[in-house]
N, C-alpha and C. Protein backbone atom coordinates (compact mmCIF):
# COMPACT_ATOMS: atom_id res chain seq x y z
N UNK A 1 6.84 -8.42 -19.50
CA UNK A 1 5.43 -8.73 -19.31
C UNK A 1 5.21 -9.54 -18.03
N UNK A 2 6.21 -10.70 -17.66
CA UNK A 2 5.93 -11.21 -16.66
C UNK A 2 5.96 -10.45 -15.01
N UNK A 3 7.25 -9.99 -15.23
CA UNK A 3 7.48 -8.54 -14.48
C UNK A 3 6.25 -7.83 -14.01
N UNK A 4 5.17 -7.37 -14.82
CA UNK A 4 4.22 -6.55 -14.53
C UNK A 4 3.18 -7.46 -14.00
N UNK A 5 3.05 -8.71 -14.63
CA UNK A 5 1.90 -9.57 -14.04
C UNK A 5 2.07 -9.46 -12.55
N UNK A 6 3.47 -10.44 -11.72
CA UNK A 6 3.78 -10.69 -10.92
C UNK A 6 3.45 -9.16 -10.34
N UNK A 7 3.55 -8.56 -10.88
CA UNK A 7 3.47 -6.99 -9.19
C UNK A 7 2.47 -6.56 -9.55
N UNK A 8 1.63 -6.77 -10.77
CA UNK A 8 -0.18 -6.55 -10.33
C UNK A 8 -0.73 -7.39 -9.49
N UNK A 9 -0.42 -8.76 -9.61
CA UNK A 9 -0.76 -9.78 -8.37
C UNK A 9 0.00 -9.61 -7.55
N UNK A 10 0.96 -9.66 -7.23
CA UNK A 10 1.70 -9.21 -5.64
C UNK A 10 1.23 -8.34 -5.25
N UNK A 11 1.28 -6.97 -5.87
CA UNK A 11 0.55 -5.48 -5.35
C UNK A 11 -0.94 -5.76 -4.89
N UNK A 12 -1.61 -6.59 -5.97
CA UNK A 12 -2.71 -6.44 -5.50
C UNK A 12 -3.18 -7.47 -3.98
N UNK A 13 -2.36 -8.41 -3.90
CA UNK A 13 -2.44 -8.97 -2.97
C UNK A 13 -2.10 -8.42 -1.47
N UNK A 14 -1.37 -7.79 -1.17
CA UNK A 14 -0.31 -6.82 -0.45
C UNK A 14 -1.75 -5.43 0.01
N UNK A 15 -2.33 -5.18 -0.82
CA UNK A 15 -3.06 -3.95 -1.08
C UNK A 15 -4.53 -4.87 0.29
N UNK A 16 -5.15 -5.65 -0.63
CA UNK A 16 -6.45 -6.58 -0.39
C UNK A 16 -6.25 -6.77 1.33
N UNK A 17 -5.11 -7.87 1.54
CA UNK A 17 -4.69 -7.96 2.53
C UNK A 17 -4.41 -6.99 3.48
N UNK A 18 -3.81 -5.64 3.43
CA UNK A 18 -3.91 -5.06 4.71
C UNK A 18 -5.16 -3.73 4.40
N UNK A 19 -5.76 -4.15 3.23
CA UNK A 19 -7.61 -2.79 3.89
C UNK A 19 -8.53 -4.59 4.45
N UNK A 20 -8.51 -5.21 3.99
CA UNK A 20 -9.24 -6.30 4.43
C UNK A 20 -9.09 -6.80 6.27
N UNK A 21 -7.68 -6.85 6.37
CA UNK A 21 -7.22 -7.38 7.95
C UNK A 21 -7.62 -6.75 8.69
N UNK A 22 -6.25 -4.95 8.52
CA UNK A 22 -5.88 -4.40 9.15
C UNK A 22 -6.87 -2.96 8.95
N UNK A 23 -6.80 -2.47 8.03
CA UNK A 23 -8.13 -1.08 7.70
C UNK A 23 -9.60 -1.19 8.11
N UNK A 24 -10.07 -2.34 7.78
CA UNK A 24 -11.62 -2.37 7.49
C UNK A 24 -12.33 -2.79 9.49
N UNK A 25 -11.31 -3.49 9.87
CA UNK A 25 -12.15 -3.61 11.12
C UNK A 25 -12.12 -2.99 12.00
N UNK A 26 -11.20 -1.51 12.27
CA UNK A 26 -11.24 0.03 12.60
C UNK A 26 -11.93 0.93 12.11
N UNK A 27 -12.77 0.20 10.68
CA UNK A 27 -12.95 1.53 10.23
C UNK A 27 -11.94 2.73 9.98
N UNK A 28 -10.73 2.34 9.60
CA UNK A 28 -10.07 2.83 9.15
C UNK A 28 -10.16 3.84 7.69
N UNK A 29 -9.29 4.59 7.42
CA UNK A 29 -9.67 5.00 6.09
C UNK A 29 -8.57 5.63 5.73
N UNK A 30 -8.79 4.95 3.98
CA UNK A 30 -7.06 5.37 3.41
C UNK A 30 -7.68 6.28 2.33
N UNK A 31 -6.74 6.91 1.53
CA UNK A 31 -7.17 7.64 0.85
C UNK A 31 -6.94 7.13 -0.61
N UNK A 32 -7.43 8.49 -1.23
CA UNK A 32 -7.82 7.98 -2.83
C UNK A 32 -9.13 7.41 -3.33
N UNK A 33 -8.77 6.76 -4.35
CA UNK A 33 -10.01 6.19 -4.59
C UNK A 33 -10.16 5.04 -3.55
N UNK A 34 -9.44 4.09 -3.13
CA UNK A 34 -9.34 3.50 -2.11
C UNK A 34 -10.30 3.80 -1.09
N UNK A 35 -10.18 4.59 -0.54
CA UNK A 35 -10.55 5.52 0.25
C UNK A 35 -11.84 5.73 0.29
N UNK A 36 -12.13 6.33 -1.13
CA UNK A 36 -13.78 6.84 -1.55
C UNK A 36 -14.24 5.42 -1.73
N UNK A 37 -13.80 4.31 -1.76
CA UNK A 37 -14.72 2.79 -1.89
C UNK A 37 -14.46 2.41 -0.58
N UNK A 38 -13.87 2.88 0.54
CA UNK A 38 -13.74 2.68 1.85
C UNK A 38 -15.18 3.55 2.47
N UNK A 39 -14.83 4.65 2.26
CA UNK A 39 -16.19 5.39 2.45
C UNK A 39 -17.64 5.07 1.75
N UNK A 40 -18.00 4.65 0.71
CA UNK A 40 -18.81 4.19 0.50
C UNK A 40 -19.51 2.65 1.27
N UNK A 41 -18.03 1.62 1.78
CA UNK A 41 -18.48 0.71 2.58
C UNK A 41 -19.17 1.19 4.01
N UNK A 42 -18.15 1.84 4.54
CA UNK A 42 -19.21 2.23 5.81
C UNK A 42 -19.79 3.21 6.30
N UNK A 43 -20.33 4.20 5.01
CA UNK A 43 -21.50 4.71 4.81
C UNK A 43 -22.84 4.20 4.40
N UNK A 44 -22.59 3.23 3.66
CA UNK A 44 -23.70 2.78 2.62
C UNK A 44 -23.63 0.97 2.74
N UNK A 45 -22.63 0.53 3.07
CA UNK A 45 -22.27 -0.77 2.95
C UNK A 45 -22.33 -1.35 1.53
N UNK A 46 -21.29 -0.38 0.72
CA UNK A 46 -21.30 -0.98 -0.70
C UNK A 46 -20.02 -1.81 -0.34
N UNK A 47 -19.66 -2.82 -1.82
CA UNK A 47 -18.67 -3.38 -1.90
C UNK A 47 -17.29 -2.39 -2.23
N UNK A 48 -16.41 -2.38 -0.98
CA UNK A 48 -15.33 -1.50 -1.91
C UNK A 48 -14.52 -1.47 -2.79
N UNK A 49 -14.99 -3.00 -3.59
CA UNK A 49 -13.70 -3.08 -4.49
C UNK A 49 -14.41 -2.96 -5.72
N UNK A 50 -16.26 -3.33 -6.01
CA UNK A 50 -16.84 -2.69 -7.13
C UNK A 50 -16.69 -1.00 -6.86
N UNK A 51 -16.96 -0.69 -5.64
CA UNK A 51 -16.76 1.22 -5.81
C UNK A 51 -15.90 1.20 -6.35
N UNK A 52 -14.61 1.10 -6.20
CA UNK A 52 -13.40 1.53 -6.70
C UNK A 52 -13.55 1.58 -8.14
N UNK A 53 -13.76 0.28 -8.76
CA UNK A 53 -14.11 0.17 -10.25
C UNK A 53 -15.34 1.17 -11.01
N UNK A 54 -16.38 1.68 -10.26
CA UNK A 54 -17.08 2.51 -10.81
C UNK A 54 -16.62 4.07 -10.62
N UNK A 55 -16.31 4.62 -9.53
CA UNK A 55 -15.31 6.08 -9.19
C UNK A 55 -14.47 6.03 -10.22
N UNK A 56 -13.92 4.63 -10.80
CA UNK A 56 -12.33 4.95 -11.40
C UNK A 56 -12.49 5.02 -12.81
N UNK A 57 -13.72 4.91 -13.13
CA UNK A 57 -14.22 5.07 -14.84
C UNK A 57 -13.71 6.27 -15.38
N UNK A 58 -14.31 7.66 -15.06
CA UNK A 58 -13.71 8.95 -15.41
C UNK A 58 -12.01 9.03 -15.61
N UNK A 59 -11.67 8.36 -14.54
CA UNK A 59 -10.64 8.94 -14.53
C UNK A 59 -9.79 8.22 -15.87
N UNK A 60 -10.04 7.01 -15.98
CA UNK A 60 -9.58 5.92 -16.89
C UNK A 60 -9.67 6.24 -18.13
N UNK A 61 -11.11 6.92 -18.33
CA UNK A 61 -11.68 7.87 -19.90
C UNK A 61 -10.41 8.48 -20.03
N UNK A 62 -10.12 9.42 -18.69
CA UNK A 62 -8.76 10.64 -19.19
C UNK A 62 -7.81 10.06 -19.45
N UNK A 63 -7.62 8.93 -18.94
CA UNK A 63 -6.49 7.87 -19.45
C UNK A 63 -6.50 8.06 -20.67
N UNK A 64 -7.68 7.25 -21.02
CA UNK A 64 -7.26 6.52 -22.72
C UNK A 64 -6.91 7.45 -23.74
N UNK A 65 -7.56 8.62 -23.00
CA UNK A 65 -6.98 9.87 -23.83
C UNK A 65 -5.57 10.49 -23.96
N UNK A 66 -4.72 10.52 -22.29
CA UNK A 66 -3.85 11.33 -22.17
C UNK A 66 -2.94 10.42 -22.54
N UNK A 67 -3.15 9.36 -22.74
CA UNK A 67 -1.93 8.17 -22.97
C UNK A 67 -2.59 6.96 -22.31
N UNK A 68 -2.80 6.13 -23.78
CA UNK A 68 -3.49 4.78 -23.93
C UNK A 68 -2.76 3.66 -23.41
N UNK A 69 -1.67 3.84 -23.06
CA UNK A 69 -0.33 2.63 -22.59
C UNK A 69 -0.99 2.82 -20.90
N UNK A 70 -0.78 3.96 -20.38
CA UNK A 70 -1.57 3.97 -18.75
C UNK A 70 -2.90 3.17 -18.47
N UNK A 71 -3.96 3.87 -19.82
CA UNK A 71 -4.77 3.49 -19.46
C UNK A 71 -4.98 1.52 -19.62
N UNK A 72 -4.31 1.03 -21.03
CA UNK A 72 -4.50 -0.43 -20.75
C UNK A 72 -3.65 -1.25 -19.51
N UNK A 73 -2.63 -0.39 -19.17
CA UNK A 73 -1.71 -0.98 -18.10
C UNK A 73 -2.85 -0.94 -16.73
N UNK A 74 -3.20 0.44 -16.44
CA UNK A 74 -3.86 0.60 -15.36
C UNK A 74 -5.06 -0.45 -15.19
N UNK A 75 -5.62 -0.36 -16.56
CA UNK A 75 -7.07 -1.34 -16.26
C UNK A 75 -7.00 -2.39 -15.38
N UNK A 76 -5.20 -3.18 -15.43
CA UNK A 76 -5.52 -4.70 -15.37
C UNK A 76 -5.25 -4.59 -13.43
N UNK A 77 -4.25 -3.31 -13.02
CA UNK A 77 -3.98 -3.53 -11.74
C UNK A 77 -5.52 -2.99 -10.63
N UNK A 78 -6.09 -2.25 -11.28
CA UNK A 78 -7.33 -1.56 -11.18
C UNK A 78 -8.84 -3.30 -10.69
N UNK A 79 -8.62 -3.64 -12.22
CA UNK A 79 -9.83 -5.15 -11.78
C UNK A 79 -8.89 -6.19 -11.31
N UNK A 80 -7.66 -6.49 -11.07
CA UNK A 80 -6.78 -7.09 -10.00
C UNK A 80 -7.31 -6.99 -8.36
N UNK A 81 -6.73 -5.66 -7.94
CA UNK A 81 -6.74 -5.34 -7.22
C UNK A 81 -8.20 -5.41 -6.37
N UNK A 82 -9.05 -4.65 -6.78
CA UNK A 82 -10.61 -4.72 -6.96
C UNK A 82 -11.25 -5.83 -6.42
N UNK A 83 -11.05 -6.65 -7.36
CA UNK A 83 -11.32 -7.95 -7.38
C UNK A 83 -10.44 -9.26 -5.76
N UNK A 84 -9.37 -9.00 -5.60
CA UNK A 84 -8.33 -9.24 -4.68
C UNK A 84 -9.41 -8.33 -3.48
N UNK A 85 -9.71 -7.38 -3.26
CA UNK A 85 -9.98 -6.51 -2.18
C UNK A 85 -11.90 -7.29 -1.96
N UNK A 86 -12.53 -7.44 -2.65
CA UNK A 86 -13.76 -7.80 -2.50
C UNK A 86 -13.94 -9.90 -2.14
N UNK A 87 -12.38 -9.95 -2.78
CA UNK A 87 -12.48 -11.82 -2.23
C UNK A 87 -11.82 -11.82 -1.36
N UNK A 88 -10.87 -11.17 -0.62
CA UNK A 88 -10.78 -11.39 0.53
C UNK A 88 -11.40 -10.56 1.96
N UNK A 89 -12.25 -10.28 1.55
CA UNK A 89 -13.30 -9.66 2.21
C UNK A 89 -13.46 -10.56 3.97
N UNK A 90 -13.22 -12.12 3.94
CA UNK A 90 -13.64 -12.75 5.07
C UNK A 90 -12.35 -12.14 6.13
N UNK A 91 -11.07 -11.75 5.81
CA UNK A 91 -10.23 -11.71 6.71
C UNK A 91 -10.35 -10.44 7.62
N UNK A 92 -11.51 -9.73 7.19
CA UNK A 92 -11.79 -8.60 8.13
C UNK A 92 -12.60 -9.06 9.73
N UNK A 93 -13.12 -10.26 9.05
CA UNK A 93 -13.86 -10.99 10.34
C UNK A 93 -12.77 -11.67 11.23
N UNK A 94 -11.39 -11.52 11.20
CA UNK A 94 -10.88 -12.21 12.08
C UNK A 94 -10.31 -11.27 13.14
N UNK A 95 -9.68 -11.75 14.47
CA UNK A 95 -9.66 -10.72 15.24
C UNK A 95 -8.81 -10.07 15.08
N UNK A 96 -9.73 -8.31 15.52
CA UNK A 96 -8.43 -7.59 15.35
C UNK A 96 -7.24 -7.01 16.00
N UNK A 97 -6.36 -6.83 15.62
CA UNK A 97 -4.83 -6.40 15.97
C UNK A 97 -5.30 -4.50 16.77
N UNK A 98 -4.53 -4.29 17.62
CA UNK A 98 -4.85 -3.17 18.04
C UNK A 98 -4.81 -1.90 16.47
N UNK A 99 -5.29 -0.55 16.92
CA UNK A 99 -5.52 0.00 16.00
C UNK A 99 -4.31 0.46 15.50
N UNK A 100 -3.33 0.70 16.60
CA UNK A 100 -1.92 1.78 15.84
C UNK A 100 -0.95 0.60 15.11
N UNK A 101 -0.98 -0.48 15.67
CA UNK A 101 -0.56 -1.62 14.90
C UNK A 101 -1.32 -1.50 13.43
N UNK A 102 -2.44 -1.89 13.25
CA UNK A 102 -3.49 -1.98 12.34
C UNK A 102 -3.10 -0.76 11.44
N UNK A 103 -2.87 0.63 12.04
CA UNK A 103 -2.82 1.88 10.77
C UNK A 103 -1.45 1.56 10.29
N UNK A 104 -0.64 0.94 10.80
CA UNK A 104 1.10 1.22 10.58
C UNK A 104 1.35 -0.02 9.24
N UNK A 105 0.63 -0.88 9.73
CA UNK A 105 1.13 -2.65 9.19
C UNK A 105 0.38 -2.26 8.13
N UNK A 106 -0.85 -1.70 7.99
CA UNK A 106 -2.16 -1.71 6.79
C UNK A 106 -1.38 -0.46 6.12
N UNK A 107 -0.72 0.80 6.66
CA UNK A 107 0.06 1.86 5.83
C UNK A 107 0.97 1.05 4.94
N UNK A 108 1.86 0.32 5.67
CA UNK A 108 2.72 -0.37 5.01
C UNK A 108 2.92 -1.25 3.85
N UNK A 109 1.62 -1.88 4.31
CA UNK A 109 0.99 -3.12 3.25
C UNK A 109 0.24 -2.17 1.90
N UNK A 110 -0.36 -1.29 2.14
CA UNK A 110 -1.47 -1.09 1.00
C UNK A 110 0.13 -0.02 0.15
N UNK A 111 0.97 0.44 0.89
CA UNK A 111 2.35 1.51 0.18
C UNK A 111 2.56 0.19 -0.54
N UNK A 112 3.17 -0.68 0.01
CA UNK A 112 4.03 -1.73 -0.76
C UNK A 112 3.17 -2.06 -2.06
N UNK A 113 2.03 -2.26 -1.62
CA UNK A 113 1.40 -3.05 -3.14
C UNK A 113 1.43 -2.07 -4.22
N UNK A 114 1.10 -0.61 -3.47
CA UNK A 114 1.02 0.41 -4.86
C UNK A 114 2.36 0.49 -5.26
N UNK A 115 3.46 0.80 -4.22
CA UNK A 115 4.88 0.81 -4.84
C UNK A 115 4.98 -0.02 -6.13
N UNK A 116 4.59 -1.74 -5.57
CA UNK A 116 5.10 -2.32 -6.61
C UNK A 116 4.18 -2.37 -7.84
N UNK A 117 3.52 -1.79 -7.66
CA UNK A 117 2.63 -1.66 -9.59
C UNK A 117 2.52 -0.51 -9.85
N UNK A 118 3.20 0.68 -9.12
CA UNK A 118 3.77 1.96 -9.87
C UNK A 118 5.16 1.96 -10.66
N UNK A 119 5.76 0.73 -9.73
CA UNK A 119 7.31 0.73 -10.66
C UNK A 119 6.96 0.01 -12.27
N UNK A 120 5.54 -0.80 -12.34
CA UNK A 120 5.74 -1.32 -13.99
C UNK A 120 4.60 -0.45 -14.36
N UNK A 121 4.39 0.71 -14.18
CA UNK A 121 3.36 1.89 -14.54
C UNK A 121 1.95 1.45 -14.75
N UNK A 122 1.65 0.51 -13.78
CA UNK A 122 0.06 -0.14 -13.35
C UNK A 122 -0.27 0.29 -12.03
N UNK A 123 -1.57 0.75 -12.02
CA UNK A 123 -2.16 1.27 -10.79
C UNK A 123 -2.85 0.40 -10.48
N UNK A 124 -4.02 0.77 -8.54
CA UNK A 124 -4.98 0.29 -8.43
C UNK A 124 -6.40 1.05 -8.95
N UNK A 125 -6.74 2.48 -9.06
CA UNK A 125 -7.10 2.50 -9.51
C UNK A 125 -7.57 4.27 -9.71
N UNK A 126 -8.05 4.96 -10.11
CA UNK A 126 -8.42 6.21 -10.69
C UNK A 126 -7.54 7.70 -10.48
N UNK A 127 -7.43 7.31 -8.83
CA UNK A 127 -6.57 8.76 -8.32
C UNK A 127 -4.89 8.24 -8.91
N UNK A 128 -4.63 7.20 -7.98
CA UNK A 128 -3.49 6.81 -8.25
C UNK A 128 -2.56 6.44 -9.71
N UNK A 129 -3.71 6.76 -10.57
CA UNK A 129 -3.27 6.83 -12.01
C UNK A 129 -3.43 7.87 -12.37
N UNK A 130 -4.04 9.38 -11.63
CA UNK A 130 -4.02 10.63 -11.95
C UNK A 130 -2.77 11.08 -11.14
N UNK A 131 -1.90 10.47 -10.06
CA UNK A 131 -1.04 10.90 -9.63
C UNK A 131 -0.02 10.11 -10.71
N UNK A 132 0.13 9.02 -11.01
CA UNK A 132 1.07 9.10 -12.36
C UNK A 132 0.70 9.78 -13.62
N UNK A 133 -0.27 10.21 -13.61
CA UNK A 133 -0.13 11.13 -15.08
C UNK A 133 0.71 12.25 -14.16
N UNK A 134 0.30 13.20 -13.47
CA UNK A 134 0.97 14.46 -13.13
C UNK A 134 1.97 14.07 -12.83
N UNK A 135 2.76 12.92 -12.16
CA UNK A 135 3.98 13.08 -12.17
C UNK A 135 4.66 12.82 -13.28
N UNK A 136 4.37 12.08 -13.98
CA UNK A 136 5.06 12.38 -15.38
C UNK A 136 5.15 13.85 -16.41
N UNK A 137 4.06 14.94 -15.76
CA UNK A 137 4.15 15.65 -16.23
C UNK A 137 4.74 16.62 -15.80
N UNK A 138 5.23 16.59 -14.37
CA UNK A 138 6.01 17.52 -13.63
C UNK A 138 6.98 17.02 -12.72
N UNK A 139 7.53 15.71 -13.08
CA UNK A 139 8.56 14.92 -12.61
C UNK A 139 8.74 15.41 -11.14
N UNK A 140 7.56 15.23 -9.99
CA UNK A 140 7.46 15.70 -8.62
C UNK A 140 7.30 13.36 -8.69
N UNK A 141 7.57 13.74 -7.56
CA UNK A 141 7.33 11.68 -7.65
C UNK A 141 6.08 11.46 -7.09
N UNK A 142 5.87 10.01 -7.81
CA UNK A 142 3.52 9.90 -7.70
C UNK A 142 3.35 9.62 -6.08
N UNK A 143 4.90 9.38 -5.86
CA UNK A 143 4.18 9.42 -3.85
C UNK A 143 4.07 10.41 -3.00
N UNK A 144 4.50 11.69 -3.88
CA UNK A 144 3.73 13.03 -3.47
C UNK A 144 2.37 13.20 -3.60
N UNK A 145 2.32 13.14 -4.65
CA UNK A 145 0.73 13.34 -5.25
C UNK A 145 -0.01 12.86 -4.80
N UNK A 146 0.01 11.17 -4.46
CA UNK A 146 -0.64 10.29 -3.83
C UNK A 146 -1.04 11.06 -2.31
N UNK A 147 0.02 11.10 -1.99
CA UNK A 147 -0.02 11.65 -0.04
C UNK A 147 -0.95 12.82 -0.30
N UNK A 148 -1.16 13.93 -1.27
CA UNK A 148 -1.61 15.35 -1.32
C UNK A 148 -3.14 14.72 -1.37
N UNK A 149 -3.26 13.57 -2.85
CA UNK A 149 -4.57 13.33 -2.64
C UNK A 149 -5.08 12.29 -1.93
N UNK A 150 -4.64 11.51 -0.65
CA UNK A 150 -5.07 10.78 -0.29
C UNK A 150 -5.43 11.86 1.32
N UNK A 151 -4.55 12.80 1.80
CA UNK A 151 -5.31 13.98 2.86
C UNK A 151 -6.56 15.00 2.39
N UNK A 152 -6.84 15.13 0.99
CA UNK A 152 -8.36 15.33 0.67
C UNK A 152 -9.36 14.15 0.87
N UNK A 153 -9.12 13.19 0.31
CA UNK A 153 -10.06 12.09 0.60
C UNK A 153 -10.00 11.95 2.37
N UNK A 154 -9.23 11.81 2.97
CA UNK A 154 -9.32 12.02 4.21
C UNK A 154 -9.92 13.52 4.58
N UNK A 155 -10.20 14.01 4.66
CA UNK A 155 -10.92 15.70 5.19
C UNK A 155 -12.28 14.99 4.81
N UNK A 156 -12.58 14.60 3.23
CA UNK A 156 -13.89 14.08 3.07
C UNK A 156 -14.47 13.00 4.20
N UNK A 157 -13.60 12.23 4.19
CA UNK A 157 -13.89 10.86 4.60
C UNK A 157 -14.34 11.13 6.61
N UNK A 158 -13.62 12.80 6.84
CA UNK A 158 -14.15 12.74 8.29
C UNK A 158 -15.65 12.76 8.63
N UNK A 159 -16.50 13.09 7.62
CA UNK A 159 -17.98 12.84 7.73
C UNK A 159 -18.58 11.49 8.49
N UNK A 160 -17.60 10.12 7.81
CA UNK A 160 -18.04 9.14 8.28
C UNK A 160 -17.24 8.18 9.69
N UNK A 161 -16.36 8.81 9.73
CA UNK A 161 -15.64 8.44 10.76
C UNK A 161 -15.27 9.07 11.96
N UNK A 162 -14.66 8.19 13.00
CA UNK A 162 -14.65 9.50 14.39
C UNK A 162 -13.55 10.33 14.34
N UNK A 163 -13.57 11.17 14.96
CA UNK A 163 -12.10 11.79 15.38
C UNK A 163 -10.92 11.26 15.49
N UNK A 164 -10.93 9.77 16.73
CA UNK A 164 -10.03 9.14 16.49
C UNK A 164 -9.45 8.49 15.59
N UNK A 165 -10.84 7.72 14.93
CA UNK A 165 -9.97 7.00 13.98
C UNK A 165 -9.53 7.83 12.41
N UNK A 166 -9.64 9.14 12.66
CA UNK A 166 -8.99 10.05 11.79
C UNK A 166 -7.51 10.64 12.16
N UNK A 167 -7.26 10.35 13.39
CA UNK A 167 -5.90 10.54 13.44
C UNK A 167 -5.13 9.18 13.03
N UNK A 168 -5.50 8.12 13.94
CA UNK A 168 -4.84 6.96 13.17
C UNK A 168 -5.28 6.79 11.53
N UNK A 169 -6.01 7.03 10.83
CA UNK A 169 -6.19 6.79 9.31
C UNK A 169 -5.11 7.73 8.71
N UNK A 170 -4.73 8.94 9.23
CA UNK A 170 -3.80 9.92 9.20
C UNK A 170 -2.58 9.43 8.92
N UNK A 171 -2.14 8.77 10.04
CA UNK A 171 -1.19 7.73 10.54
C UNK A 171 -0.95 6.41 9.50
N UNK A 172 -1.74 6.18 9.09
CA UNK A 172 -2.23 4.83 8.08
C UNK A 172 -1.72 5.94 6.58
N UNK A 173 -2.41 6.61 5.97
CA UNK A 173 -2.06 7.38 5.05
C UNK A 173 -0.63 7.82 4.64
N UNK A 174 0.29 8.40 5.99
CA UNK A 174 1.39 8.65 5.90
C UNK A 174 2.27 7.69 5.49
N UNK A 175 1.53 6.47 6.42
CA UNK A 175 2.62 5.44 5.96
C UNK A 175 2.75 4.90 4.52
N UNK A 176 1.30 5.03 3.82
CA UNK A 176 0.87 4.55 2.94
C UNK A 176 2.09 5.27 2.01
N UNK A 177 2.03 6.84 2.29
CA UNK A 177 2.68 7.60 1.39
C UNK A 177 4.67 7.67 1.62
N UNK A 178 4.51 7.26 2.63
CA UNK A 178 5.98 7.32 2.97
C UNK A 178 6.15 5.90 2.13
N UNK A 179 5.99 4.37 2.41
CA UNK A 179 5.76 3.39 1.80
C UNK A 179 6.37 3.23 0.02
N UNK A 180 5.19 4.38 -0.69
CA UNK A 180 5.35 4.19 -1.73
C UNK A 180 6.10 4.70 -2.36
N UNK A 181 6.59 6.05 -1.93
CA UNK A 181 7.35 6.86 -2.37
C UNK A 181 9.06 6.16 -2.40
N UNK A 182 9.18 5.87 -0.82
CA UNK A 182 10.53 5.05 -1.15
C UNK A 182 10.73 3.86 -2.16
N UNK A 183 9.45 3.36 -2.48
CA UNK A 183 9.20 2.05 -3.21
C UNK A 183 10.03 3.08 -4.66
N UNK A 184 9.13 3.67 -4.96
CA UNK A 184 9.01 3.94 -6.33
C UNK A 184 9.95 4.50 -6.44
N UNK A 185 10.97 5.17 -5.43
CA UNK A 185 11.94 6.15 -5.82
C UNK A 185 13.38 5.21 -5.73
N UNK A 186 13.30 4.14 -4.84
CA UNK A 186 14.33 2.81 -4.93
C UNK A 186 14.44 2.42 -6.51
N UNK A 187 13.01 2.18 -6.99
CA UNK A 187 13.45 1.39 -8.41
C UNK A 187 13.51 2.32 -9.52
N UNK A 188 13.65 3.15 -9.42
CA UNK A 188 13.92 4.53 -10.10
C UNK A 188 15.53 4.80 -10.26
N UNK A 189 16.61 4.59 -9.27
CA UNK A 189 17.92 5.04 -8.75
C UNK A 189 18.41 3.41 -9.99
């Protein structure tokens, strides 16, 4: 139990910290639900860490259904995280780091946090707990799935962003997915 606390708060800290620093003052964009509460900020200027929590309802329903252990595990890294991403909201105002720095360090940071609350089967929030259901159901690893659905949310997400910063968010994504995958597949071995 302590195990899982510590890497919903580490993860979620890890996560907050590089869309807050390094994502948000490029206008960057990661994918997932992440992503879709990224896009809602600078489309609409919602909060992205309540989006996340409202997008991730449905998916959470399919939770409680497909297996109730995901869904109470997921809840807590889900309003963690959320919550972590909307209070540290001021560190986007500080200056920023160039952008390919910014996609690489923020890939890195937001992989690590999911790594570490996929290894105690807690997410941040809706997609990323639909990529651990399917991988449990087709033992492909959730940092496939993740990468597959975080380049749809990116195709979406080019509506609101430029060209460029769709190749570096690209760039940001990969890492995200390269990131987690080794995470999750290290504490797996």
């Amino acid at each position: 139990m302590i195990k899982k606390i510590v890497a919903i708060i580490t993860g979620s800290f890890f996560i907050a910290v590089g869309i807050n620093y390094f994502v948000i003052p490029h206008h960057l964009l990661d994918g997932g639900i992440i992503g879709l509460g990224l896009i809602g900020k600078y489309a609409f200027s919602l909060q992205p860490g309540l989006t996340i929590i409202l997008l991730s309802i449905p998916l959470y329903m399919i939770a409680f259904f497909y297996n109730r252990r995901y869904f109470y595990n997921g809840i807590h890294g889900l309003l963690i995280s959320s919550f972590f991403i909307d209070l540290l909201r001021p560190l986007s105002l500080f200056e920023e780091m160039p952008m390919l720095i910014s996609s690489l360090t923020g890939g890195l940071l937001i992989g690590t946090g999911v790594g570490l609350m996929l290894l105690t089967e807690t997410s941040t929030g809706g997609l990323d707990l639909l990529a651990l259901i399917l991988s449990k159901i087709t033992a492909i690893n959730v940092g496939v799935f993740i990468f597959i659905i975080d380049g749809i949310v990116l195709l979406f997400g080019w509506i609101v962003i430029s060209e460029v910063t769709i190749i570096y968010s690209s760039l940001m994504v990969f890492m995200v997915g390269l990131t987690t995958s080794t995470i999750t597949r290290a504490g797996t071995v």
